[in-house]
C-alpha atoms as a PDB file:
ATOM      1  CA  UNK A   1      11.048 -25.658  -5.249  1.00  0.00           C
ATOM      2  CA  UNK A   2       7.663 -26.558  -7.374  1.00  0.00           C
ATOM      3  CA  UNK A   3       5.421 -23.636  -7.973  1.00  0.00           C
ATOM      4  CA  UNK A   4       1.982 -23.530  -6.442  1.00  0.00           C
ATOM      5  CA  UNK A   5      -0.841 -23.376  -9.160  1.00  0.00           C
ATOM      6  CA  UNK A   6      -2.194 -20.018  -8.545  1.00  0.00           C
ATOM      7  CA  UNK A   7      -5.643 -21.505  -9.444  1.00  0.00           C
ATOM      8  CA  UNK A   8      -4.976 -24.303  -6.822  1.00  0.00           C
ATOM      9  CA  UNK A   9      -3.130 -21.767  -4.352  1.00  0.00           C
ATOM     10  CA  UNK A  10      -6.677 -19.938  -4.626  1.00  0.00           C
ATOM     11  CA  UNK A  11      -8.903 -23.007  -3.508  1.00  0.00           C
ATOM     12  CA  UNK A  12      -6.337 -23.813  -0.793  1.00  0.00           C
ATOM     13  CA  UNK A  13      -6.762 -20.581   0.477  1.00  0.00           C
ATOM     14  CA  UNK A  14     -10.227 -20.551   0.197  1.00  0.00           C
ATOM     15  CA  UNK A  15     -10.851 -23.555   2.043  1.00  0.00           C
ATOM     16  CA  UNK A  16      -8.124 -22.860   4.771  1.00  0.00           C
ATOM     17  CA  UNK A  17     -10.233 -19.668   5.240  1.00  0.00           C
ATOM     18  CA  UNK A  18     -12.797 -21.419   7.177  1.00  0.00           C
ATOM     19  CA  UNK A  19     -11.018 -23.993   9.260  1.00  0.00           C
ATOM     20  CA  UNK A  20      -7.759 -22.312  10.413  1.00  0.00           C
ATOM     21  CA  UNK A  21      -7.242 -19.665  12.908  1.00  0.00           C
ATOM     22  CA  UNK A  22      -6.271 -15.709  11.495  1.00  0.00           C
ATOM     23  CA  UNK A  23      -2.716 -16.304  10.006  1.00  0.00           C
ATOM     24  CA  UNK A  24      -0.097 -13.875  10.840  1.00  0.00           C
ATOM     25  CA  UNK A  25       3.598 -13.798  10.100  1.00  0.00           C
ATOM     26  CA  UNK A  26       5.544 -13.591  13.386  1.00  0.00           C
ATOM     27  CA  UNK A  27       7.764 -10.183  12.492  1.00  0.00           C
ATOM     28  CA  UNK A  28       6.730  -6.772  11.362  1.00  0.00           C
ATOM     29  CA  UNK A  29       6.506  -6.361   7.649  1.00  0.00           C
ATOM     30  CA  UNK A  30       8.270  -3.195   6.325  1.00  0.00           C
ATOM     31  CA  UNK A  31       8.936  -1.546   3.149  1.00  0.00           C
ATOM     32  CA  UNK A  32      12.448  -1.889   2.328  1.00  0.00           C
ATOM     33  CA  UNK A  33      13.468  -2.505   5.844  1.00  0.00           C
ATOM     34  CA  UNK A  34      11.955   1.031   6.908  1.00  0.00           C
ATOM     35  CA  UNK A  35      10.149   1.579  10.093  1.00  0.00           C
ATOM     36  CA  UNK A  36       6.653   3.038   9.960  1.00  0.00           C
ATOM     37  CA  UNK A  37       6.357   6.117  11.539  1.00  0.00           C
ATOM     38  CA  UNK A  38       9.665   7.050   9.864  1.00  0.00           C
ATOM     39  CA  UNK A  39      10.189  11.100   9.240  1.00  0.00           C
ATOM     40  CA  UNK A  40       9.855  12.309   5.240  1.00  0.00           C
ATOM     41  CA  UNK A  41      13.446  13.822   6.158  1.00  0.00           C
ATOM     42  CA  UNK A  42      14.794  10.573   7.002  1.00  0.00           C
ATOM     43  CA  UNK A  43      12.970   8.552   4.283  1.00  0.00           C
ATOM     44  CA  UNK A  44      13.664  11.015   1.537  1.00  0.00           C
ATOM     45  CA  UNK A  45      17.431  10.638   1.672  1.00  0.00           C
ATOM     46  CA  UNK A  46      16.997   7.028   0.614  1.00  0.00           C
ATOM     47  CA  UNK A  47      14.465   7.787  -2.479  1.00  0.00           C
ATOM     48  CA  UNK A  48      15.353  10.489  -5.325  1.00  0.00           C
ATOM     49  CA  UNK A  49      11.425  12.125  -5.521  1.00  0.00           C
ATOM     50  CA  UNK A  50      10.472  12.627  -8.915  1.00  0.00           C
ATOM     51  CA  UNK A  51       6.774  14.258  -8.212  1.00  0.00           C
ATOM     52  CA  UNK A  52       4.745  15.118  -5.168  1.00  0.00           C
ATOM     53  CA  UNK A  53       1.182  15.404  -4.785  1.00  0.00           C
ATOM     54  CA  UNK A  54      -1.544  15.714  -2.338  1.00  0.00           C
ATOM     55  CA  UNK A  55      -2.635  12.602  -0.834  1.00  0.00           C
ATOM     56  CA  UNK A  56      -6.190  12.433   0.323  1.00  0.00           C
ATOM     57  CA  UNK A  57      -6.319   8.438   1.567  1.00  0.00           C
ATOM     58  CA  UNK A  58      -9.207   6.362   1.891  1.00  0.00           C
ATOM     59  CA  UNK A  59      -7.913   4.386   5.242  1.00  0.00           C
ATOM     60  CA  UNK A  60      -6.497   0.530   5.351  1.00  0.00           C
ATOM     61  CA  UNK A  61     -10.366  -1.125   4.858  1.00  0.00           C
ATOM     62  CA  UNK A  62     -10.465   0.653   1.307  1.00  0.00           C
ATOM     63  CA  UNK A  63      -6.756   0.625   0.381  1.00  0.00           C
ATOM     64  CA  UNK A  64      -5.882  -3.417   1.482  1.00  0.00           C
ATOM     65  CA  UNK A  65      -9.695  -4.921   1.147  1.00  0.00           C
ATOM     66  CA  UNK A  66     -11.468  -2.815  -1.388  1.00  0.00           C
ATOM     67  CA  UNK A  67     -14.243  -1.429   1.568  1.00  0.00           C
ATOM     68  CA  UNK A  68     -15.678   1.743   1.074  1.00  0.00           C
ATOM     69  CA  UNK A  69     -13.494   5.361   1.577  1.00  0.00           C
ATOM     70  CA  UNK A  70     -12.927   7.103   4.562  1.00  0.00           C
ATOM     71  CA  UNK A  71     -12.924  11.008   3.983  1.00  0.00           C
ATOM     72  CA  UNK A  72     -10.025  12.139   5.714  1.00  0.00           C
ATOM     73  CA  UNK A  73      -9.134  15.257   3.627  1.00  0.00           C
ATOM     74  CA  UNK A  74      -5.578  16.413   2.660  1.00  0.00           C
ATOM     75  CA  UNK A  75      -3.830  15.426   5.432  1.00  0.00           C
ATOM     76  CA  UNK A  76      -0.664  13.986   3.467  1.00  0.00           C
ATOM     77  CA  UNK A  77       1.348  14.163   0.028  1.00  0.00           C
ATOM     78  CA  UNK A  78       2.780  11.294  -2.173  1.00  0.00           C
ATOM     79  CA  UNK A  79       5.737  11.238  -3.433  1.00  0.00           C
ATOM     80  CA  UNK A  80       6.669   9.130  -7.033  1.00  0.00           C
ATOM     81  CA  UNK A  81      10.303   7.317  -6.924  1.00  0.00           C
ATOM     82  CA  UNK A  82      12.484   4.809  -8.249  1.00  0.00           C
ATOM     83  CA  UNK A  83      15.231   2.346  -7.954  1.00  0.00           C
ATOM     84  CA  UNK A  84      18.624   2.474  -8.979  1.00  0.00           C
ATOM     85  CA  UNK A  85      19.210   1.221 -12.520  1.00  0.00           C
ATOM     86  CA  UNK A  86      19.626  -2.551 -12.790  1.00  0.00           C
ATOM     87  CA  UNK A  87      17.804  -2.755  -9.087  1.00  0.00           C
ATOM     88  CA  UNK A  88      14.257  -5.765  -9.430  1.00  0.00           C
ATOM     89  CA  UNK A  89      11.932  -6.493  -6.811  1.00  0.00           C
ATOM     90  CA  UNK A  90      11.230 -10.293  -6.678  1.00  0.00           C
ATOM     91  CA  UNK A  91      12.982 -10.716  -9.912  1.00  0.00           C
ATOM     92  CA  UNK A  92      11.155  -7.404 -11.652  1.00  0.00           C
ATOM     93  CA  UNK A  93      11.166  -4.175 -13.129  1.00  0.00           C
ATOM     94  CA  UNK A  94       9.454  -2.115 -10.960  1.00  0.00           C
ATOM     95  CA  UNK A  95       7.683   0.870 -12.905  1.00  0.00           C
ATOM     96  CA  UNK A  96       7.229   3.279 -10.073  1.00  0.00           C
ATOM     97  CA  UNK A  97       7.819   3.482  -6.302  1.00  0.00           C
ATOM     98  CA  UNK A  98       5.475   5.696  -4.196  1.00  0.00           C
ATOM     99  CA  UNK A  99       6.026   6.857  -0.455  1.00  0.00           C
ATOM    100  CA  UNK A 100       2.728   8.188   1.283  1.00  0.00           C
ATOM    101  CA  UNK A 101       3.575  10.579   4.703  1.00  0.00           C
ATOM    102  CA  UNK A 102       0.549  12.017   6.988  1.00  0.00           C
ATOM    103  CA  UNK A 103       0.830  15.651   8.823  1.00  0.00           C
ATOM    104  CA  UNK A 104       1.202  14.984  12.030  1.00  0.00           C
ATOM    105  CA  UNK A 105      -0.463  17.439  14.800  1.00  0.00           C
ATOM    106  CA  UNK A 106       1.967  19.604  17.276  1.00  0.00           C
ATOM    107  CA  UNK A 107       2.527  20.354  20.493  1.00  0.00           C
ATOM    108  CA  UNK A 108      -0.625  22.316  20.319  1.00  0.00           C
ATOM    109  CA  UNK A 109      -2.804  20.001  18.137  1.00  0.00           C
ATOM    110  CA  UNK A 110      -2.331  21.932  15.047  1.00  0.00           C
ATOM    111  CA  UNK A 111      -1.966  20.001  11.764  1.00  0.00           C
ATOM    112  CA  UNK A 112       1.398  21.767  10.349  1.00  0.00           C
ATOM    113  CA  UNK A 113       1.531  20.981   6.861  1.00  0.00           C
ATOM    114  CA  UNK A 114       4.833  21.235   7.021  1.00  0.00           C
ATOM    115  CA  UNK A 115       7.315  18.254   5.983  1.00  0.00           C
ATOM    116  CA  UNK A 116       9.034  18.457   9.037  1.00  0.00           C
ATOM    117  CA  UNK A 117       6.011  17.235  10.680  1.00  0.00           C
ATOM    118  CA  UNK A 118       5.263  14.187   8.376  1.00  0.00           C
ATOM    119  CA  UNK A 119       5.786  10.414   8.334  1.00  0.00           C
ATOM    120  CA  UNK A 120       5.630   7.441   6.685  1.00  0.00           C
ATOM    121  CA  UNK A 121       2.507   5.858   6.391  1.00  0.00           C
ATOM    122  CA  UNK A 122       2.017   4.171   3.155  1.00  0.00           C
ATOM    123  CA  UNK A 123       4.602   2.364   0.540  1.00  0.00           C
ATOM    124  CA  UNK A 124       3.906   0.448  -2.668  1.00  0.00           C
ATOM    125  CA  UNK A 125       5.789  -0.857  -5.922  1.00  0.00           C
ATOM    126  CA  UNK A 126       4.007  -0.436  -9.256  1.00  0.00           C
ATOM    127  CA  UNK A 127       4.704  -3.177 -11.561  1.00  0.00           C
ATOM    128  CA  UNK A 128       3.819  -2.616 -15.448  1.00  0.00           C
ATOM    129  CA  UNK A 129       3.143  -5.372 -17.725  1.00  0.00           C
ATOM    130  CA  UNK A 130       1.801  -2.797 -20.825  1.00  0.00           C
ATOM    131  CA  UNK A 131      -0.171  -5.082 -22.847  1.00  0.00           C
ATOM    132  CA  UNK A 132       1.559  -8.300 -21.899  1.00  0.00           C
ATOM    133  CA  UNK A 133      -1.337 -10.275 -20.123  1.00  0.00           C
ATOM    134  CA  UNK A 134       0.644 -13.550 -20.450  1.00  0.00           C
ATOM    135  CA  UNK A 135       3.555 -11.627 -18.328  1.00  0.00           C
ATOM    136  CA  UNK A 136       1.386 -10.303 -16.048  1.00  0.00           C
ATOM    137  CA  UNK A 137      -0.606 -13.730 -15.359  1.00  0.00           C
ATOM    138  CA  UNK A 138       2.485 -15.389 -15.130  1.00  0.00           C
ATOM    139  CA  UNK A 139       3.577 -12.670 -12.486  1.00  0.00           C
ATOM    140  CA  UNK A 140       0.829 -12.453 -10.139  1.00  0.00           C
ATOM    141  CA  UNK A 141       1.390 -16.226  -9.873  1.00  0.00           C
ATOM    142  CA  UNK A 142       4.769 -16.243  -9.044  1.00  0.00           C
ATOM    143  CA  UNK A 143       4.588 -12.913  -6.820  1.00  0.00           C
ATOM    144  CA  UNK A 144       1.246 -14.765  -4.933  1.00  0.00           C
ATOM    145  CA  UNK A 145       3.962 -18.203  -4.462  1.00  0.00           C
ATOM    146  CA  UNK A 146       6.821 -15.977  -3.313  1.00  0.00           C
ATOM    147  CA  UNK A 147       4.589 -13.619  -0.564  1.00  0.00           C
ATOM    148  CA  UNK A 148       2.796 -16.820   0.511  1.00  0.00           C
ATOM    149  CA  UNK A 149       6.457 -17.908   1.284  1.00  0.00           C
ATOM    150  CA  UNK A 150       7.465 -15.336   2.863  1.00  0.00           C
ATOM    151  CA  UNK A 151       4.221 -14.346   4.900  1.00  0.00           C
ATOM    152  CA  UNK A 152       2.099 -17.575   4.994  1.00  0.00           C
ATOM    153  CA  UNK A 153      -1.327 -17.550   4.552  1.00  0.00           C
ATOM    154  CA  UNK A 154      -3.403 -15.171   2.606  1.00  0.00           C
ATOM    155  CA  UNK A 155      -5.455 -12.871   5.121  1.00  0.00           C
ATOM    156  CA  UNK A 156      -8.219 -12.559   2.954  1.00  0.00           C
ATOM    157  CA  UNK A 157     -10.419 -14.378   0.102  1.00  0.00           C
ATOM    158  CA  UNK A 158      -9.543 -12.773  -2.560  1.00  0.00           C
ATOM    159  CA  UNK A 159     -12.224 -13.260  -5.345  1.00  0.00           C
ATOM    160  CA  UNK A 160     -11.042 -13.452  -9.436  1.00  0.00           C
ATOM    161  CA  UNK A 161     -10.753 -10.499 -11.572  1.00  0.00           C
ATOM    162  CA  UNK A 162      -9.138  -7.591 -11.838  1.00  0.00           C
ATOM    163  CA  UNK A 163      -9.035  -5.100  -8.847  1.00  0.00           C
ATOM    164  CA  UNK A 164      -8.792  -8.085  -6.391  1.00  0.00           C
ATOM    165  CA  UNK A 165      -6.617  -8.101  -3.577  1.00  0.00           C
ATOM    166  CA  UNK A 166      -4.525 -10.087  -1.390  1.00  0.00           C
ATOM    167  CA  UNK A 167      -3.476  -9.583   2.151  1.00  0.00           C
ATOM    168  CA  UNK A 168      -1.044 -10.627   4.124  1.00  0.00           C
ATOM    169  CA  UNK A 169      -0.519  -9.594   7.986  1.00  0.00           C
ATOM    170  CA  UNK A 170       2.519  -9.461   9.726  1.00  0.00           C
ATOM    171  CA  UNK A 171       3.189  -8.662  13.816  1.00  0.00           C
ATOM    172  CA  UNK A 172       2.001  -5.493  15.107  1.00  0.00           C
ATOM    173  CA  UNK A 173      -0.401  -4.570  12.979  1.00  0.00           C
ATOM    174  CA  UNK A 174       1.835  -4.418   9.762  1.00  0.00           C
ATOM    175  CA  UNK A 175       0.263  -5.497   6.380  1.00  0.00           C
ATOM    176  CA  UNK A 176       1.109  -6.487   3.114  1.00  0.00           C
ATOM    177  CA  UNK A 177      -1.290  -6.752  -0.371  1.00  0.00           C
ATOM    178  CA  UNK A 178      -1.362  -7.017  -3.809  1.00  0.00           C
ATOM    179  CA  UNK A 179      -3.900  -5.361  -6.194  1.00  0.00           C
ATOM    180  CA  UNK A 180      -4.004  -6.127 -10.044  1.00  0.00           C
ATOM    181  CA  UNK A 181      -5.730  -3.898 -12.660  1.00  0.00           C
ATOM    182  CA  UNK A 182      -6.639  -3.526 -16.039  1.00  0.00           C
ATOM    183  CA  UNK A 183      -6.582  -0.320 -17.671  1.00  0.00           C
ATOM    184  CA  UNK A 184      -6.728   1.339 -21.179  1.00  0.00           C
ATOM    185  CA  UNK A 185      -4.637   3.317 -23.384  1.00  0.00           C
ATOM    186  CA  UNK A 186      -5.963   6.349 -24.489  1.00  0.00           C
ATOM    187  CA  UNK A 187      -4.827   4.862 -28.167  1.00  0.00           C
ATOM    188  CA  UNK A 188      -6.628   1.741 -27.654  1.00  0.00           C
ATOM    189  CA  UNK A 189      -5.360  -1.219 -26.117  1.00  0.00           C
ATOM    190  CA  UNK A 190      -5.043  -2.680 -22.839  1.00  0.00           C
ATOM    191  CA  UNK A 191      -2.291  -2.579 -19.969  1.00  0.00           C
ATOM    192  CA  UNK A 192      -1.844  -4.569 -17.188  1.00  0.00           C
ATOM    193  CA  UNK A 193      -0.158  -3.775 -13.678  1.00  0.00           C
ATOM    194  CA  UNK A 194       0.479  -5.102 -10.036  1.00  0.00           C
ATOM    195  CA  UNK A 195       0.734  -2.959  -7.123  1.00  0.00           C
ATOM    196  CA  UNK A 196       1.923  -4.384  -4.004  1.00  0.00           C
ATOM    197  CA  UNK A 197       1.287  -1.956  -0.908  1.00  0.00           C
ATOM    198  CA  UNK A 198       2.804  -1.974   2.654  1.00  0.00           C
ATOM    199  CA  UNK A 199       1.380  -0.506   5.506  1.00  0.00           C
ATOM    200  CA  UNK A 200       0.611  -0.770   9.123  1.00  0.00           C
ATOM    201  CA  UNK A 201      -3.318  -0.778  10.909  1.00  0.00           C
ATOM    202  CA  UNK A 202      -1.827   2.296  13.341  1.00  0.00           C
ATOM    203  CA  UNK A 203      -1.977   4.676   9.756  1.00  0.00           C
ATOM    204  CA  UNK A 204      -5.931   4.734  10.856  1.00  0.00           C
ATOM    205  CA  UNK A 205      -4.543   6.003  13.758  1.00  0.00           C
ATOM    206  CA  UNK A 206      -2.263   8.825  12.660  1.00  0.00           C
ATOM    207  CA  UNK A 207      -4.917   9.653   9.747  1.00  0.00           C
ATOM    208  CA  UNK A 208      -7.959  10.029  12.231  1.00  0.00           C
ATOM    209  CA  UNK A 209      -5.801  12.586  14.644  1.00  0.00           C
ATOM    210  CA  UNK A 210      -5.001  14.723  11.188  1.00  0.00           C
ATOM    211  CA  UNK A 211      -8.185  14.763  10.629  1.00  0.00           C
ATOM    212  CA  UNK A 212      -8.793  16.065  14.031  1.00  0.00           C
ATOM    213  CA  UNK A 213      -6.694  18.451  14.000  1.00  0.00           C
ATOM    214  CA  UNK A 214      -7.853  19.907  10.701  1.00  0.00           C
ATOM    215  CA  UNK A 215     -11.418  19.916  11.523  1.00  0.00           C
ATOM    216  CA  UNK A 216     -10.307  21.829  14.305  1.00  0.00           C
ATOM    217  CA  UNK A 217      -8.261  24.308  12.152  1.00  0.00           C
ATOM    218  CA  UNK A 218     -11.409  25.105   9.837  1.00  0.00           C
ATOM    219  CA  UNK A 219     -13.630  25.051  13.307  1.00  0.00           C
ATOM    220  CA  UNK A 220     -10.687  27.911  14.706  1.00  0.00           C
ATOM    221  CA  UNK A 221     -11.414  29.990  11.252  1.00  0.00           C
ATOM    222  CA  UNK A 222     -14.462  30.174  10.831  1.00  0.00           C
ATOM    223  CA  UNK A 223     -15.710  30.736  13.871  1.00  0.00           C
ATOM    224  CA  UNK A 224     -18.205  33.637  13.870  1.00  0.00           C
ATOM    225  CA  UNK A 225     -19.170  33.233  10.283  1.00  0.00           C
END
């Protein structure tokens, strides 16, 4: 099959923008076939974790479109994994995979950071092109042709540059984007790398009731003061 001019792919969208109805692909999309809402338990028997960190998201308007952050707090951790050896996405390398989870509030409406009470919220592949920029042209090309024909439209107009995304939506609220960025080497030099995150518009959802339920935690203690 001919390859789509990403410059031309860009117009099309662009115009298509303005005359067609909101495009969405007919099934839910998922990260690696995993449902959202998915316990860390469950998900982390799949994925070796390298690190873990704190995760204090910004919400799906600032993660998928670039909008301003939403201040939820530390209600979640990240974890950092990989593939298998010899395992590509799309016909890549991928540099890093990372696996977001929210708290979740119990019976009572407490926010147990606890792992037993967290799920999956947030996926994305890292893709590294170092200094490459002909490889990583070349790539955001050919991953914009493949999602398009997987997904259909782009959601979104995404503008030129670096930090732009693309959206795709899928049934149910599901969503899938890419983000490129440039970045420096402390030793001089430029790198170059694609992320392409997964997620679904009910995260808002589960990030707004951990918020809840930590405002009401730090309400609980200092009460009186």
């Amino acid at each position: 099959m001919k390859k789509i001019p990403f410059a031309v792919l860009f117009i099309l969208v662009c115009l298509c923008g303005f005359v067609t109805a909101e495009a969405v692909y007919e099934k839910p999309i998922l990260f690696r076939e995993i449902e959202w809402g998915t316990s860390y338990n469950e998900v982390v028997e799949m994925y070796q974790n390298k690190n873990e960190s704190e995760w204090e998201p910004g919400g799906i308007d600032a993660i998928f479109y670039g909008g301003e952050a939403a201040h939820y707090g530390k209600v979640g951790f990240r974890i950092r994994s990989g593939l298998p050896q010899g395992v590509t996405v799309a016909g890549y390398d991928v540099r890093d995979i990372y696996l977001n989870f929210v708290y979740t509030p119990d019976e009572t409406g407490r926010l147990i950071k606890d792992k037993d009470h967290a799920v999956l919220c947030l996926a994305e592949y890292e893709f590294d092109f170092e200094s490459k920029k002909e490889s990583y042209d070349a790539a955001l090309e050919d991953l914009t042709n493949k999602l398009t024909l997987l997904y259909g439209d782009i959601d979104n107009q995404p503008s030129s540059g670096y930090g732009t995304r693309a959206v795709w939506k899928g049934a149910e609220g599901t969503l899938v984007s890419w983000n490129c960025r440039k970045g420096y080497y402390l030793n001089g030099g430029n790198y170059y790398r694609i992320n392409i995150n997964y997620s679904f518009e009910g995260m808002e959802t589960l990030l707004q009731d951990a918020k809840k339920a930590l405002d009401m935690e730090f309400s609980f203690i200092t009460d009186g003061l």
